[in-house]
Protein backbone atom coordinates (compact mmCIF):
# COMPACT_ATOMS: atom_id res chain seq x y z
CA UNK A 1 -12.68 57.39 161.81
CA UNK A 2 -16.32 58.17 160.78
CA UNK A 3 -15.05 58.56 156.70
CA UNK A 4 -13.82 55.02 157.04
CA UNK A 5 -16.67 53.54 158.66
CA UNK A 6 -19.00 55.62 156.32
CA UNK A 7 -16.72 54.18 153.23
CA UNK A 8 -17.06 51.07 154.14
CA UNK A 9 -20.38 50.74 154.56
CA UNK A 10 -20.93 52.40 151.32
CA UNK A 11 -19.15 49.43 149.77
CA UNK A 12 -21.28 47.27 151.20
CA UNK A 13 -24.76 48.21 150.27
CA UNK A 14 -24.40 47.45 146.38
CA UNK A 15 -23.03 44.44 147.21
CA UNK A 16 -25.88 43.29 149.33
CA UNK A 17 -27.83 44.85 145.97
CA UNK A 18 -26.26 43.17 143.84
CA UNK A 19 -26.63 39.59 145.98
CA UNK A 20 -30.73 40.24 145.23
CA UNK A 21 -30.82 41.47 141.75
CA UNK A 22 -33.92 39.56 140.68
CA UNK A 23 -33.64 37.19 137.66
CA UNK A 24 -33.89 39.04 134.13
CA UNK A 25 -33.22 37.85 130.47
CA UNK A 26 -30.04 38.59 129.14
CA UNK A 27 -29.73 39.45 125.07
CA UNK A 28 -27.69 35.87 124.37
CA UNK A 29 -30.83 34.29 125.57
CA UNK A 30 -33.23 36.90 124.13
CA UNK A 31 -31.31 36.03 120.50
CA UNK A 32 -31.22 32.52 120.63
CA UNK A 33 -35.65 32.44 121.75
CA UNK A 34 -36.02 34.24 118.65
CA UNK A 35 -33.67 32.44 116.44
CA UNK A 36 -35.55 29.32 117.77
CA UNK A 37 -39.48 31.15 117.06
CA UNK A 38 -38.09 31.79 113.24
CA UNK A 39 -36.26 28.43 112.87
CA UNK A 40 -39.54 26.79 114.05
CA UNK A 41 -41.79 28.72 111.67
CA UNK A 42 -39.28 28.11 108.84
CA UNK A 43 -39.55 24.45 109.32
CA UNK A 44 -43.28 24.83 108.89
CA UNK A 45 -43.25 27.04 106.14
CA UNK A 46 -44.15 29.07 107.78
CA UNK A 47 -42.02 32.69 106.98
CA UNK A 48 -42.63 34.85 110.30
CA UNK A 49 -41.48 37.99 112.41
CA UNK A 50 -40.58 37.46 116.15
CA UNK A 51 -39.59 39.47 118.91
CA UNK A 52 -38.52 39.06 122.48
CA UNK A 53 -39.33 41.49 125.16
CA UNK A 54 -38.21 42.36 128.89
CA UNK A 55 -40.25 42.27 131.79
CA UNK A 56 -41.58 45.95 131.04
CA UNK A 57 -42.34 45.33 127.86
CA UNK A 58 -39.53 47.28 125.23
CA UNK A 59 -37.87 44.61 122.52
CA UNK A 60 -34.72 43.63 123.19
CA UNK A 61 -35.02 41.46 119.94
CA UNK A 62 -37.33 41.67 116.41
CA UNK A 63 -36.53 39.26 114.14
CA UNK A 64 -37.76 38.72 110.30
CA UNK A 65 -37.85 36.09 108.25
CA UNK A 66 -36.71 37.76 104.71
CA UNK A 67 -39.80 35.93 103.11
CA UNK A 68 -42.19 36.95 105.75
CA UNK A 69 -45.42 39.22 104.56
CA UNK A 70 -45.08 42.04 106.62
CA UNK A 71 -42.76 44.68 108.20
CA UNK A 72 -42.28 42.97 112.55
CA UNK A 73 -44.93 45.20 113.96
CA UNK A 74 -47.76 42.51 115.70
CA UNK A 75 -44.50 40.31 117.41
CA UNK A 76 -43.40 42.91 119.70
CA UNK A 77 -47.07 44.41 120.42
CA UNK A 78 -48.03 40.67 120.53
CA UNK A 79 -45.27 40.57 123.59
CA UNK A 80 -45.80 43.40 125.09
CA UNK A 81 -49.48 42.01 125.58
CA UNK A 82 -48.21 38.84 126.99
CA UNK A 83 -46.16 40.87 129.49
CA UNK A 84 -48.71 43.02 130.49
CA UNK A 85 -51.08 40.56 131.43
CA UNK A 86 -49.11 37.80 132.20
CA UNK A 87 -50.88 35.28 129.85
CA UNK A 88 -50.09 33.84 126.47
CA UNK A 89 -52.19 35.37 123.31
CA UNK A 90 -53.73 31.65 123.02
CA UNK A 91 -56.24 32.35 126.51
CA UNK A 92 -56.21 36.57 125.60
CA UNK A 93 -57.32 36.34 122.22
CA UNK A 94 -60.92 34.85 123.07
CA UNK A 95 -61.22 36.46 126.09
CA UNK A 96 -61.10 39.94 124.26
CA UNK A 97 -64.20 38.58 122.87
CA UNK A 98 -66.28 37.86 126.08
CA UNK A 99 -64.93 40.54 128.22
CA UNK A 100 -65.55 44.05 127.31
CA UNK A 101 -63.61 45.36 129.92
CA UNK A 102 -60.59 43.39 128.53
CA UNK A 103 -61.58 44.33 124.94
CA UNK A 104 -61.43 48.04 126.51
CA UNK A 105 -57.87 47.99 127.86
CA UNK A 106 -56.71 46.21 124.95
CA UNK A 107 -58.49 49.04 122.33
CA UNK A 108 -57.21 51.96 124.27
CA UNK A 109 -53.80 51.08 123.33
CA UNK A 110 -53.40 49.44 119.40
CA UNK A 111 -50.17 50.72 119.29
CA UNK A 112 -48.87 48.66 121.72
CA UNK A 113 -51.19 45.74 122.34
CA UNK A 114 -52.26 42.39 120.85
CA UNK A 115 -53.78 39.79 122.53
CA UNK A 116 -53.51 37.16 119.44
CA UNK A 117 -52.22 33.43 119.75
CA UNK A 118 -48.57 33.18 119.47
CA UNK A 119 -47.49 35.47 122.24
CA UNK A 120 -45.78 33.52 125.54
CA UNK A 121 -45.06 35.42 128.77
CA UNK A 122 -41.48 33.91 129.98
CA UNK A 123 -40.91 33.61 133.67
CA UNK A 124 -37.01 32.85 135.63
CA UNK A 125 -37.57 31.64 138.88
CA UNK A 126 -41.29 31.94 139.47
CA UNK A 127 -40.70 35.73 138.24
CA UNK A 128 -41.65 37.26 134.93
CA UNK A 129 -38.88 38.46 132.73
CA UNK A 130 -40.33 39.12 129.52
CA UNK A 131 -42.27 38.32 126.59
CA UNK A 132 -42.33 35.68 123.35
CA UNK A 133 -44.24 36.18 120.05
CA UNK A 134 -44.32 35.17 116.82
CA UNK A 135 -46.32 36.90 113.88
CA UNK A 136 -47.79 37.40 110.59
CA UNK A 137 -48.84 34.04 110.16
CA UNK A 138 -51.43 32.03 111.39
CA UNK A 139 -52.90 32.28 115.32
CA UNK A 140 -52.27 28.57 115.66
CA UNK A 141 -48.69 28.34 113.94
CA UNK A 142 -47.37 31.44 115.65
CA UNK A 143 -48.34 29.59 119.04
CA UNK A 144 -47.22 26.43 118.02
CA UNK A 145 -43.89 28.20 117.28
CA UNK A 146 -43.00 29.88 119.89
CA UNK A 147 -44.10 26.75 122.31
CA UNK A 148 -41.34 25.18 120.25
CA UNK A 149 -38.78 27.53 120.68
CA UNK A 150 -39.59 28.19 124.65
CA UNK A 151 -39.55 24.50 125.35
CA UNK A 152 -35.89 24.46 123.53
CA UNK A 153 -35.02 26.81 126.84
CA UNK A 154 -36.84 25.27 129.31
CA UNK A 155 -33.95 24.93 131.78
CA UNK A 156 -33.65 28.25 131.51
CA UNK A 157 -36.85 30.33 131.14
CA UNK A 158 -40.46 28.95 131.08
């Protein structure tokens, strides 16, 4: 009698789990923010790279524009950094200039961090899921962009 009882209530704790799994994005959606960042950009003239990250901070999408200047390595540091400190690139970027502490965190890692316009943290449900940047052009066309592309979404992810 105890191995049934036991069993069953086995069965029921991922279920309960599973009923509060907190929102996250999924790659369809991660694909089509991007897509929408480079479409943006393109219809700007604006040839970019883009990436999409999760609520930790590892890309679940890069994207390049074949035209763009550079190989995608600012877009997913430039999400990463959105992630981290829950703010878009357009309020980091000149607040790495008046706060040295800021300035500090951000310098200790390059390899992963850029607080530059064009970088959007993306929230579900009041809860932050991941990360939306668009590089390797200018500050204020990268954030332009990928306001574009998030507000394409905006029933979904904000």
């Amino acid at each position: 009698m105890r191995t049934l009882i036991l069993t069953a209530s086995l069965a029921v704790v991922p279920m309960a789990a599973l009923a509060q799994t907190p929102p996250a994005l999924d790659l369809p959606l991660s694909i089509d923010l991007a897509r929408a960042a480079v479409d943006a950009c393109a219809a700007r003239g604006a040839p970019v790279s883009v990436a999409v990250v999760d609520d930790k901070g590892n890309p679940l999408v890069v994207l390049r524009a074949s035209a763009s200047p550079k190989p995608p390595i600012a877009a997913p540091r430039k999400a990463a950094t959105a992630v981290q400190f829950d703010a878009p690139g357009s309020q980091m970027e000149p607040r790495e200039k008046t706060d040295p502490a800021f300035a500090a965190l951000i310098k200790a890692e390059p390899d992963r961090l850029n607080p530059h316009g064009g970088s959007l943290p993306l929230h579900m449900d009041g809860k932050l899921v991941g990360g939306l940047a668009v590089a390797d052009t200018s500050h204020e066309t990268a954030d332009a962009c990928a306001r574009a592309a998030l507000a394409k979404f905006d029933d979904r992810v904000k």
